[in-house]
Protein backbone atom coordinates (compact mmCIF):
# COMPACT_ATOMS: atom_id res chain seq x y z
CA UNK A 1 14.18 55.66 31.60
CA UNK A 2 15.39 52.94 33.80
CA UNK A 3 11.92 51.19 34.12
CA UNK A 4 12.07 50.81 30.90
CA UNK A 5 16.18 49.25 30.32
CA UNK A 6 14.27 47.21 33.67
CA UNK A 7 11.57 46.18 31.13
CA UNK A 8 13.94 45.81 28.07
CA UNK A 9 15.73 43.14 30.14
CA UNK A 10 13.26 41.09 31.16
CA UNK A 11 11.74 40.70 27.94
CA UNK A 12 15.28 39.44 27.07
CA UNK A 13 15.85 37.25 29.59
CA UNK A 14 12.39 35.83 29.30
CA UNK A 15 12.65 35.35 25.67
CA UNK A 16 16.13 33.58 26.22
CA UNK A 17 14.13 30.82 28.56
CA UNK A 18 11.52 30.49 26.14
CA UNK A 19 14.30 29.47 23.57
CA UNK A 20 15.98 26.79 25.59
CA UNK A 21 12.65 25.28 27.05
CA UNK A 22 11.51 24.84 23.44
CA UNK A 23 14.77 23.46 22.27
CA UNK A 24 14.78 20.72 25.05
CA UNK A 25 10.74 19.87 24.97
CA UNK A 26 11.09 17.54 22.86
CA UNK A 27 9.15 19.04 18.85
CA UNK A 28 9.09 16.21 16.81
CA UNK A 29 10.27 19.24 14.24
CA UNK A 30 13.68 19.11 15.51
CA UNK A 31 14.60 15.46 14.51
CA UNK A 32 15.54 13.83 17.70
CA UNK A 33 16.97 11.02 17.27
CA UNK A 34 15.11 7.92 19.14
CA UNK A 35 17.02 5.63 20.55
CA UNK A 36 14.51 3.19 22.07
CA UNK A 37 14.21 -0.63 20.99
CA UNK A 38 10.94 -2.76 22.01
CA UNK A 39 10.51 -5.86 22.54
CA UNK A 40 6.96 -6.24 21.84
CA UNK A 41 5.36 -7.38 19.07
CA UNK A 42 4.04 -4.88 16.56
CA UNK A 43 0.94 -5.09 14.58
CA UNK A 44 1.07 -5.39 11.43
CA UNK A 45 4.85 -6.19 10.87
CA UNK A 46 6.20 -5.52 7.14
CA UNK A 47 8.68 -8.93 6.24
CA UNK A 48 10.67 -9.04 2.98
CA UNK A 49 12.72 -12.39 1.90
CA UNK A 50 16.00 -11.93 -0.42
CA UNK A 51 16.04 -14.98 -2.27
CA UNK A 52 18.66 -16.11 -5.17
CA UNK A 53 18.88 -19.30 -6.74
CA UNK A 54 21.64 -20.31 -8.93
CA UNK A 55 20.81 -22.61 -11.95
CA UNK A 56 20.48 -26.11 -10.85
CA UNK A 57 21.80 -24.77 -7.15
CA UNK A 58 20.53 -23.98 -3.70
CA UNK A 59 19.38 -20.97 -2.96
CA UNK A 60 20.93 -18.17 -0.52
CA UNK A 61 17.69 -16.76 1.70
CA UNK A 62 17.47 -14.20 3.97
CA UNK A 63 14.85 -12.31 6.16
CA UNK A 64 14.36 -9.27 7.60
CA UNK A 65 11.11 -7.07 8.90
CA UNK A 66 9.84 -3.74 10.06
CA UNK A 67 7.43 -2.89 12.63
CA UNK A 68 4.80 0.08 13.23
CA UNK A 69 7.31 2.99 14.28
CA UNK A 70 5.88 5.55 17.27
CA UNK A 71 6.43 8.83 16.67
CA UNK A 72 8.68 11.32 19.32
CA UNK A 73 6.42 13.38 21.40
CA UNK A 74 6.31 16.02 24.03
CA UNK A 75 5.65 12.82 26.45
CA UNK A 76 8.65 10.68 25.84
CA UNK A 77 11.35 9.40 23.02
CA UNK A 78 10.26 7.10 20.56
CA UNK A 79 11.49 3.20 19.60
CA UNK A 80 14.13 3.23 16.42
CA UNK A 81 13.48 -0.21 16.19
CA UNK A 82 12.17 -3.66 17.81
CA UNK A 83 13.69 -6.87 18.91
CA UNK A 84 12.39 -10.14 18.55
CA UNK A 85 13.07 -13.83 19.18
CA UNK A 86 13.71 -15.99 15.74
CA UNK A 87 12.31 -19.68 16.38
CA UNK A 88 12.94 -22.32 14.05
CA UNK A 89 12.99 -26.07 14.04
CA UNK A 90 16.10 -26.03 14.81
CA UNK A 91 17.37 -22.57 16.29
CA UNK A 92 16.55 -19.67 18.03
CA UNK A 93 18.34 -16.03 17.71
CA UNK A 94 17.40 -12.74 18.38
CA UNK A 95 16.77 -10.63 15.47
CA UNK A 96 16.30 -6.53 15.15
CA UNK A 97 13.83 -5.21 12.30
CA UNK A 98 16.13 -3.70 9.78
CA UNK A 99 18.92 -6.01 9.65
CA UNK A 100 18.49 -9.23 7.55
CA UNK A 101 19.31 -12.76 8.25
CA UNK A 102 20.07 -16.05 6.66
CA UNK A 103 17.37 -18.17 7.11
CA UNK A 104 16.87 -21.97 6.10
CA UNK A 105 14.45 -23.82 3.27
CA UNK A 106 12.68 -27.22 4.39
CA UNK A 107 12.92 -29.90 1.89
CA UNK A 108 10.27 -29.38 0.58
CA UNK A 109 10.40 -25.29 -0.46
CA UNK A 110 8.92 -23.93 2.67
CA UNK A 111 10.43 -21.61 5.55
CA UNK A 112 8.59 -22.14 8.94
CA UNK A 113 9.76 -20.04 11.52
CA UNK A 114 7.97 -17.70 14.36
CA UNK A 115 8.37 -14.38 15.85
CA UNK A 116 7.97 -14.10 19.85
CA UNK A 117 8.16 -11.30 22.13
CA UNK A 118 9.19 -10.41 25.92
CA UNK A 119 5.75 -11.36 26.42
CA UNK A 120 5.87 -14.73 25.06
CA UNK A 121 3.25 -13.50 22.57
CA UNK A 122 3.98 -15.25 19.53
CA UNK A 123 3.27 -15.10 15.55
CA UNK A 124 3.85 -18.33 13.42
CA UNK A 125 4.40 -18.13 9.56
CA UNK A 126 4.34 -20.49 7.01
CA UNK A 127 5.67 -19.38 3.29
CA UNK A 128 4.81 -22.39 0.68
CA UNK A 129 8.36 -20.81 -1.62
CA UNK A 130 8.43 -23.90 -4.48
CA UNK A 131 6.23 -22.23 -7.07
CA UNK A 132 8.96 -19.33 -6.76
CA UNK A 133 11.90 -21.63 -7.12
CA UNK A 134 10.67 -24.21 -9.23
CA UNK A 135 8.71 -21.99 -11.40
CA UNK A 136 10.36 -22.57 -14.83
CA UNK A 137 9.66 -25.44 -17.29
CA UNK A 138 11.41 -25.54 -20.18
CA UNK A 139 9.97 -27.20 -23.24
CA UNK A 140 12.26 -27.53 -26.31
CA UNK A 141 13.63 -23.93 -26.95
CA UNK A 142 10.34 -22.73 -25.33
CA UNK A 143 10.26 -21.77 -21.35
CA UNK A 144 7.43 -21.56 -19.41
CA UNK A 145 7.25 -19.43 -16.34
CA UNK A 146 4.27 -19.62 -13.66
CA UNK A 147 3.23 -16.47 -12.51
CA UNK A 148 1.34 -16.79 -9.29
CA UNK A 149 -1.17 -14.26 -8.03
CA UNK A 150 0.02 -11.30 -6.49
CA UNK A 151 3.81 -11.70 -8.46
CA UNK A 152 5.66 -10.23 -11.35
CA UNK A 153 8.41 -11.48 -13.32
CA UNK A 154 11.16 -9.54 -15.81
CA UNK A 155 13.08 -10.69 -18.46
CA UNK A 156 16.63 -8.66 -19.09
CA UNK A 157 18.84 -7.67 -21.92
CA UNK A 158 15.35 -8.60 -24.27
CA UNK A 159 12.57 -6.70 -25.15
CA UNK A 160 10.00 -8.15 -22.97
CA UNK A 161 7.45 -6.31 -20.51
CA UNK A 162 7.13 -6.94 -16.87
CA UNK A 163 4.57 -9.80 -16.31
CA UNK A 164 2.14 -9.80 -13.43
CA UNK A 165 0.58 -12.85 -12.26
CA UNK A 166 -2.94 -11.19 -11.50
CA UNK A 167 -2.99 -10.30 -15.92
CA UNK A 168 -2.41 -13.85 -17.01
CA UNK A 169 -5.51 -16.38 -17.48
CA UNK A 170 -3.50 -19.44 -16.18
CA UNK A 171 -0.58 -17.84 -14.70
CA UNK A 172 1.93 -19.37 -17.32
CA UNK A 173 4.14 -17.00 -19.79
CA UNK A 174 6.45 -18.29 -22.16
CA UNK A 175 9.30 -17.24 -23.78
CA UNK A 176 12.33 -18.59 -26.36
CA UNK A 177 15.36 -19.34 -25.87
CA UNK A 178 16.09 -17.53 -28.65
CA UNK A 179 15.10 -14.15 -27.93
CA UNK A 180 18.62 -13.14 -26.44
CA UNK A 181 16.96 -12.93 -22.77
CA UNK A 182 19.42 -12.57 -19.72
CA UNK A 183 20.06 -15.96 -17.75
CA UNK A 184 19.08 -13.68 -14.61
CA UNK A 185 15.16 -12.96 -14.05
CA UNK A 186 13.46 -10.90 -11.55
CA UNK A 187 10.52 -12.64 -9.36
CA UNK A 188 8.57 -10.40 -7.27
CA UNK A 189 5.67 -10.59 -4.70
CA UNK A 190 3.72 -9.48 -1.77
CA UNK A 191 1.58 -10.95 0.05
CA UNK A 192 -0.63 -9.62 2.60
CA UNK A 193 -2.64 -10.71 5.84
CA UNK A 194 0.09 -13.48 6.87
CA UNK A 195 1.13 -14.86 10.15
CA UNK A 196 -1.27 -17.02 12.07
CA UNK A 197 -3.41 -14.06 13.32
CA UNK A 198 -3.61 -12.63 9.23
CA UNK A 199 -2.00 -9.39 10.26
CA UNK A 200 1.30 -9.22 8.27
CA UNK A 201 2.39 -7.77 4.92
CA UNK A 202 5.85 -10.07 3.08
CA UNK A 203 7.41 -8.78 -0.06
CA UNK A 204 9.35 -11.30 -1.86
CA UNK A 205 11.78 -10.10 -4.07
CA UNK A 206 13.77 -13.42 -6.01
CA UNK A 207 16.86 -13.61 -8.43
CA UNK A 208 15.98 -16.78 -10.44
CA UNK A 209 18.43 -18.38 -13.27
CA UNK A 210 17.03 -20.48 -15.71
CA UNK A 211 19.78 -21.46 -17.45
């Protein structure tokens, strides 16, 4: 009888260890939080501009990005993030993938700027924006919209269907200025293999006013 309470409490004990070593070990189950930032440039990087131009105004830009998250495992705690050098013609910041930030347009529509790492390693990028922000034409009471490849646009407060850029034979819709449409108009893109080394994905989504 008391080799067996002996053998009773061992089991117990053991299975008590077992517990705690498999709540510290680390299963990606558990949802540990990783709390880990690199510093080295991850390929491919996801980058999304916020851009909103006022009729007959300059437009507000910003810019943010993601990188190629590693997983927790038994071997170590994962990065939550990265952290990159911003270089433009005329600044340079750091900048963590997540967060956005204001970023300036070149006389003539474009936004140049590069991403570098701890390693000096460096991606340049090169976004031609003026067939986004110069993309209406208005004729009379007609407008006409370009649609580039790989973009939609929206109309609101009139019945009109999204219009994709990849379904039209020119790339031009037009609309009236009569059909009650909302000043407001949703332009939308992404583009894929960008950067100097063709790696990168950027998603574009514009608030354009036409009148």
């Amino acid at each position: 009888m008391r080799k067996l309470s002996l053998l009773t409490l061992c089991l117990v004990v053991f299975s008590l260890l077992s517990c705690e070593m498999f709540h510290t070990g680390g299963n990606p189950d558990e949802g540990k939080i990783c709390d880990r930032i690199s510093k080295v440039l991850a390929s491919p990087l996801e980058l999304r501009l916020s851009i909103k131009c006022p009729y007959e105004g300059d437009c507000d830009i910003s810019f943010s990005y993601a990188g190629v998250y590693l997983a927790d495992t038994l071997s170590g705690p994962c990065f939550s993030g990265y952290e990159l050098k911003l270089v433009t013609d005329d600044s340079l910041s750091i900048v963590r993938s997540l967060k956005s930030y204001p970023i300036h347009l070149s006389p003539n529509n474009h936004i140049r700027f590069s991403l570098v790492d701890e390693n000096g390693v460096e991606k340049k990028y090169d976004f031609d924006l003026s067939g986004i922000i110069h993309s209406f034409t208005v004729r009379g009471d007609s407008i006409d919209v370009n649609v580039m490849k790989d973009c939609s646009f929206k109309l609101y407060s009139c019945k009109k269907e999204t219009v994709y850029g990849n379904n039209l034979l020119n790339g031009k819709y037009t609309f009236s200025v009569t059909d009650g449409c909302d000043s407001e108009t949703s332009y939308r893109c992404s583009w894929h293999n960008q950067s100097s080394l063709g790696t990168d994905d950027l998603d574009i989504d514009a608030t354009i006013y036409w009148k």
